[in-house]
N, C-alpha and C. Protein backbone atom coordinates (compact mmCIF):
# COMPACT_ATOMS: atom_id res chain seq x y z
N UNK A 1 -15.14 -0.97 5.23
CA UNK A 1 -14.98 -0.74 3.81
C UNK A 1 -14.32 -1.96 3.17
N UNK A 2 -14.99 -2.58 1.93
CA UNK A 2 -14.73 -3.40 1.42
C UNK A 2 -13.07 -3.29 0.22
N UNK A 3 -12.60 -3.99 0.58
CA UNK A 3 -11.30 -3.43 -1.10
C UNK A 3 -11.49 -4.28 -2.04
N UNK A 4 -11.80 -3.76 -2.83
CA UNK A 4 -12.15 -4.25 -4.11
C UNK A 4 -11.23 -5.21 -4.83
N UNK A 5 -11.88 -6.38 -5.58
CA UNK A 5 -11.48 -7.66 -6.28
C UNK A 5 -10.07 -7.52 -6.39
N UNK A 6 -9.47 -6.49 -7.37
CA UNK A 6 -8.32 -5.77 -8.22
C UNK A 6 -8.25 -4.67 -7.37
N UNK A 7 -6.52 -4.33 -7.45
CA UNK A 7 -6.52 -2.88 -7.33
C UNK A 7 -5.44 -2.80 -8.36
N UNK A 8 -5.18 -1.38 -8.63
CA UNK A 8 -3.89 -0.71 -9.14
C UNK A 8 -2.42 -1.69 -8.62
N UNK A 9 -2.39 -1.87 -7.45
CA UNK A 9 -0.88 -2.79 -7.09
C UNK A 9 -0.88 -4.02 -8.07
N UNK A 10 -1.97 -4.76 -7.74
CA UNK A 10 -2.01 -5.88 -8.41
C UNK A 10 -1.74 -6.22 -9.71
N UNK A 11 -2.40 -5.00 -10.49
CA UNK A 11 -1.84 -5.42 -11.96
C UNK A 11 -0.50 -4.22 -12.09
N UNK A 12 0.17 -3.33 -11.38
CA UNK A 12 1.35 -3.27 -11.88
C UNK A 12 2.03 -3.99 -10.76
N UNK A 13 1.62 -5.28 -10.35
CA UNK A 13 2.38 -5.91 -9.69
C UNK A 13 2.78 -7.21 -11.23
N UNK A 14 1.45 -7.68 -11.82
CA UNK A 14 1.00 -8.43 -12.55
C UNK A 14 2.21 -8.07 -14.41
N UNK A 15 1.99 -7.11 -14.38
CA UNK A 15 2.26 -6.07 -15.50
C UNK A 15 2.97 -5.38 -15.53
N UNK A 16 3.59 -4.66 -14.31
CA UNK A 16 4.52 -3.56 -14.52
C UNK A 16 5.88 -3.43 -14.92
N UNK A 17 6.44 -5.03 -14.99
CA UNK A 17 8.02 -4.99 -15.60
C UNK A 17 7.61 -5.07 -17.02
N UNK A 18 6.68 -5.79 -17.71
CA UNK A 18 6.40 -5.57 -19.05
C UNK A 18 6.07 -4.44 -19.89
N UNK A 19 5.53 -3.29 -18.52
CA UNK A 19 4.92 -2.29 -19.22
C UNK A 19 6.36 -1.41 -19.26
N UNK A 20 7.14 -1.36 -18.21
CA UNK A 20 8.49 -0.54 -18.14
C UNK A 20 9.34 -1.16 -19.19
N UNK A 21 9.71 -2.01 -19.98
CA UNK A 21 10.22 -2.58 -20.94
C UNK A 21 9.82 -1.91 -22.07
N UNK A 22 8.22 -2.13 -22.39
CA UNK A 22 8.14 -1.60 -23.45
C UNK A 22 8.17 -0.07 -23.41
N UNK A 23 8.00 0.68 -22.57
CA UNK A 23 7.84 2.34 -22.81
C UNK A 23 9.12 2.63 -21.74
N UNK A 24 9.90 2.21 -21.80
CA UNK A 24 11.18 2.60 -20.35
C UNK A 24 11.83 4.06 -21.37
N UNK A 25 10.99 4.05 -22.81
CA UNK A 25 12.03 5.45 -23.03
C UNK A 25 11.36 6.54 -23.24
N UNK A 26 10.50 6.19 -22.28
CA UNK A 26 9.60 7.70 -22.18
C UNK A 26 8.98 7.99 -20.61
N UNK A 27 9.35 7.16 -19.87
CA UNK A 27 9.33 6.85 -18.31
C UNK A 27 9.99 7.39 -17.59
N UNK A 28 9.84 8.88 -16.71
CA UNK A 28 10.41 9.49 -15.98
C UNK A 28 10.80 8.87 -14.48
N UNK A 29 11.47 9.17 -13.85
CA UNK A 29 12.30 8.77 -12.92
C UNK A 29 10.95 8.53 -11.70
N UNK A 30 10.33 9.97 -11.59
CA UNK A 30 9.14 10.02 -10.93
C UNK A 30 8.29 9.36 -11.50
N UNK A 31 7.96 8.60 -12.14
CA UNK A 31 7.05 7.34 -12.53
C UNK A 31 6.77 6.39 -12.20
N UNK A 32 8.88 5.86 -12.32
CA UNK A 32 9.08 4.73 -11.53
C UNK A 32 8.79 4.88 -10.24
N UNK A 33 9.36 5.60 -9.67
CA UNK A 33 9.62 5.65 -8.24
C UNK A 33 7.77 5.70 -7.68
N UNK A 34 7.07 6.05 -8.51
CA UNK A 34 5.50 6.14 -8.35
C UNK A 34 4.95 4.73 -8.12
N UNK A 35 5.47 3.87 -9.70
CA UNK A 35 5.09 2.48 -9.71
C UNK A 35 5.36 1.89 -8.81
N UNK A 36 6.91 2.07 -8.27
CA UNK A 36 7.45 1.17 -7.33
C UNK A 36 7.01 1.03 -5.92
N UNK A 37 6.09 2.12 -5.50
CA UNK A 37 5.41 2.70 -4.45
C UNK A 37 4.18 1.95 -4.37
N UNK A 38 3.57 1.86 -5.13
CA UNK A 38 2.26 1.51 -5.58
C UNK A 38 2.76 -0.45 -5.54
N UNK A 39 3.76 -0.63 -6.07
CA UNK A 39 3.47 -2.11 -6.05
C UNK A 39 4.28 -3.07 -4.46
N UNK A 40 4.69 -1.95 -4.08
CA UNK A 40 4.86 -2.38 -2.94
C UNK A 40 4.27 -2.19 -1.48
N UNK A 41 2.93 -1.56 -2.07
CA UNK A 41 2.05 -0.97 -0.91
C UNK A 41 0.91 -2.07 -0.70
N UNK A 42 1.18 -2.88 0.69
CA UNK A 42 0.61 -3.85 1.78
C UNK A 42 0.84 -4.32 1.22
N UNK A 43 2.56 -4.80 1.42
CA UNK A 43 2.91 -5.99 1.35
C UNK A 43 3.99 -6.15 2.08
N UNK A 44 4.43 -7.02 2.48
CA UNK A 44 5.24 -7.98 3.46
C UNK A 44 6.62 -6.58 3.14
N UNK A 45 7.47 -5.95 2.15
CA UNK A 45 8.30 -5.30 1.91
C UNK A 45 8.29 -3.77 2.79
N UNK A 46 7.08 -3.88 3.21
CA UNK A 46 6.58 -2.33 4.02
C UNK A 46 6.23 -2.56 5.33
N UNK A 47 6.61 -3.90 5.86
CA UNK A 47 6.17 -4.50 7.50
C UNK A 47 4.69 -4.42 7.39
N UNK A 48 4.60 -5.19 8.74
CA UNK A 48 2.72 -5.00 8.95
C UNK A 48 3.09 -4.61 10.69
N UNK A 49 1.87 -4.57 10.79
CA UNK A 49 1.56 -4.18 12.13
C UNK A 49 -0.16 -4.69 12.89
N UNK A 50 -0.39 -5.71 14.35
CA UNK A 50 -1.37 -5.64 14.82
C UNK A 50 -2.79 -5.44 14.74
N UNK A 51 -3.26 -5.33 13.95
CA UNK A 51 -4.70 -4.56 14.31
C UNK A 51 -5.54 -4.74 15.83
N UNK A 52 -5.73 -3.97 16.16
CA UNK A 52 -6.75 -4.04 17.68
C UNK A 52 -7.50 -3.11 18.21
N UNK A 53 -8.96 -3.37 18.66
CA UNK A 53 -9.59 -2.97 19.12
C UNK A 53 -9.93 -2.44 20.04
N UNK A 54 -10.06 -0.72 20.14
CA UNK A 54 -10.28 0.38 21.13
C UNK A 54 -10.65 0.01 22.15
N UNK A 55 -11.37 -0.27 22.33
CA UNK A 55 -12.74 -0.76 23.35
C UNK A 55 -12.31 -1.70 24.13
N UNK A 56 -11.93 -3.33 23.49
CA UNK A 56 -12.16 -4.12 24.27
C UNK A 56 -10.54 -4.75 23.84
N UNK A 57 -9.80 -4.45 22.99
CA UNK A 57 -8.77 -4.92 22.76
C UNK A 57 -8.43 -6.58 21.89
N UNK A 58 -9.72 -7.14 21.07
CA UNK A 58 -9.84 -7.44 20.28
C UNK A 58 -8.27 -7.68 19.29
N UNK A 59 -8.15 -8.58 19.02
CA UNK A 59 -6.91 -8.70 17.81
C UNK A 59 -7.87 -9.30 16.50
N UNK A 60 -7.49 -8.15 15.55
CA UNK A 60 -7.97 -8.43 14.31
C UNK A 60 -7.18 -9.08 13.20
N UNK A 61 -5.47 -8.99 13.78
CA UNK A 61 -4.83 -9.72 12.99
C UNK A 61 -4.09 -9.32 12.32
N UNK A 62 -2.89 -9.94 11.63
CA UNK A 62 -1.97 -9.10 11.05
C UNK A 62 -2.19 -8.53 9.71
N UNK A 63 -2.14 -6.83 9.24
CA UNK A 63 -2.00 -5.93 8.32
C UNK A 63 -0.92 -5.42 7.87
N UNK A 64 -0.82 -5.67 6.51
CA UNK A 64 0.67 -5.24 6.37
C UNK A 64 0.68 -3.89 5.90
N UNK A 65 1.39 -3.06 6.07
CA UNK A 65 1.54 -1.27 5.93
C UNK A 65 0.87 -0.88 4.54
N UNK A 66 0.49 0.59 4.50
CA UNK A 66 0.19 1.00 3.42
C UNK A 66 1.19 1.73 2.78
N UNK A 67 1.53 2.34 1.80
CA UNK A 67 2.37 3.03 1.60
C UNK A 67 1.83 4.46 1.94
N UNK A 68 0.99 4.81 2.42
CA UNK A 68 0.60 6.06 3.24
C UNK A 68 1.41 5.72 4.86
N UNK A 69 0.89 4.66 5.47
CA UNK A 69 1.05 5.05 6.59
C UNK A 69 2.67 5.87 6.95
N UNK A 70 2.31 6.95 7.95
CA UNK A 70 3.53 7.53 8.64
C UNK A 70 3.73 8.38 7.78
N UNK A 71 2.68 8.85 6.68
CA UNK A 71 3.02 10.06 5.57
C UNK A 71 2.12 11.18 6.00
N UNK A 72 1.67 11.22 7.35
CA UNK A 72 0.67 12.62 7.22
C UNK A 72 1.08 13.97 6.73
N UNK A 73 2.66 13.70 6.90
CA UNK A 73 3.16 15.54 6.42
C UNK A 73 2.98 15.18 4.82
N UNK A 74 3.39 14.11 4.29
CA UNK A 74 3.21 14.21 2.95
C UNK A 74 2.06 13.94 2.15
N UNK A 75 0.88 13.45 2.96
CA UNK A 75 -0.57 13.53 2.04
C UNK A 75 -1.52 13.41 3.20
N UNK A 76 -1.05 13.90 4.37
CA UNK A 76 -2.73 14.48 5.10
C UNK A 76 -3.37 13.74 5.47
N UNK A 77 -3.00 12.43 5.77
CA UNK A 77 -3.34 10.74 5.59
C UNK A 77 -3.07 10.38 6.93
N UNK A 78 -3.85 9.98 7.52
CA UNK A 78 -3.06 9.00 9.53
C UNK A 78 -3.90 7.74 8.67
N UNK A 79 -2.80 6.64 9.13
CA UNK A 79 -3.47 5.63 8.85
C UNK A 79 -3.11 4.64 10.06
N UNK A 80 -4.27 4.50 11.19
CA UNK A 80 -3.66 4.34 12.18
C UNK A 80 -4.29 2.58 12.33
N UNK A 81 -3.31 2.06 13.67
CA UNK A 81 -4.01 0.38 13.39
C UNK A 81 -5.19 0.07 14.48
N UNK A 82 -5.70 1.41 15.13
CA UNK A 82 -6.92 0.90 15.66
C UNK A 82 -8.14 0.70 15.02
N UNK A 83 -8.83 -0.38 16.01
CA UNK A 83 -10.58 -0.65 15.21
C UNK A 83 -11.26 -0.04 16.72
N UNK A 84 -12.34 0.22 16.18
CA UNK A 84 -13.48 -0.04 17.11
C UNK A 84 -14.89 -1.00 17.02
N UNK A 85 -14.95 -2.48 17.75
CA UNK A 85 -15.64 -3.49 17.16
C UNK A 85 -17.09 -2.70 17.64
């Protein structure tokens, strides 16, 4: 699966102290704590981990965490670091 050009991190990585400035007085606590999730998901602030391959043991190289991974009780999500080439 390809990830697309842009995502959501990027521009409230790009944008998001400007956008909390201008509307910070209507911005619930759970917002932030939403944004802040989102702009720090795969990136160096959330560790990475290995990628490698089932089979033959292949190194695909370093991935840095999602903000899912290690949340299955909280969204049903395994986000695990094997491939199969």
């Amino acid at each position: 699966m390809n990830r697309p050009a842009v995502e959501v991190a990027d521009i409230l990585r790009a944008l998001g102290s400007r956008f909390i400035e201008r509307h910070q007085s209507w911005l619930r606590v759970q917002q932030l704590k939403v944004m802040r999730a989102i702009s720090r998901c795969r990136t160096a602030a959330l560790g990475g981990h290995i990628d490698k391959c089932l089979r033959c043991g292949k190194d695909w190289g370093l991935s840095f965490n999602s903000c899912l991974m290690g949340s299955i009780s909280l969204w049903g999500v395994s986000c695990g670091n094997l491939r199969v080439c």
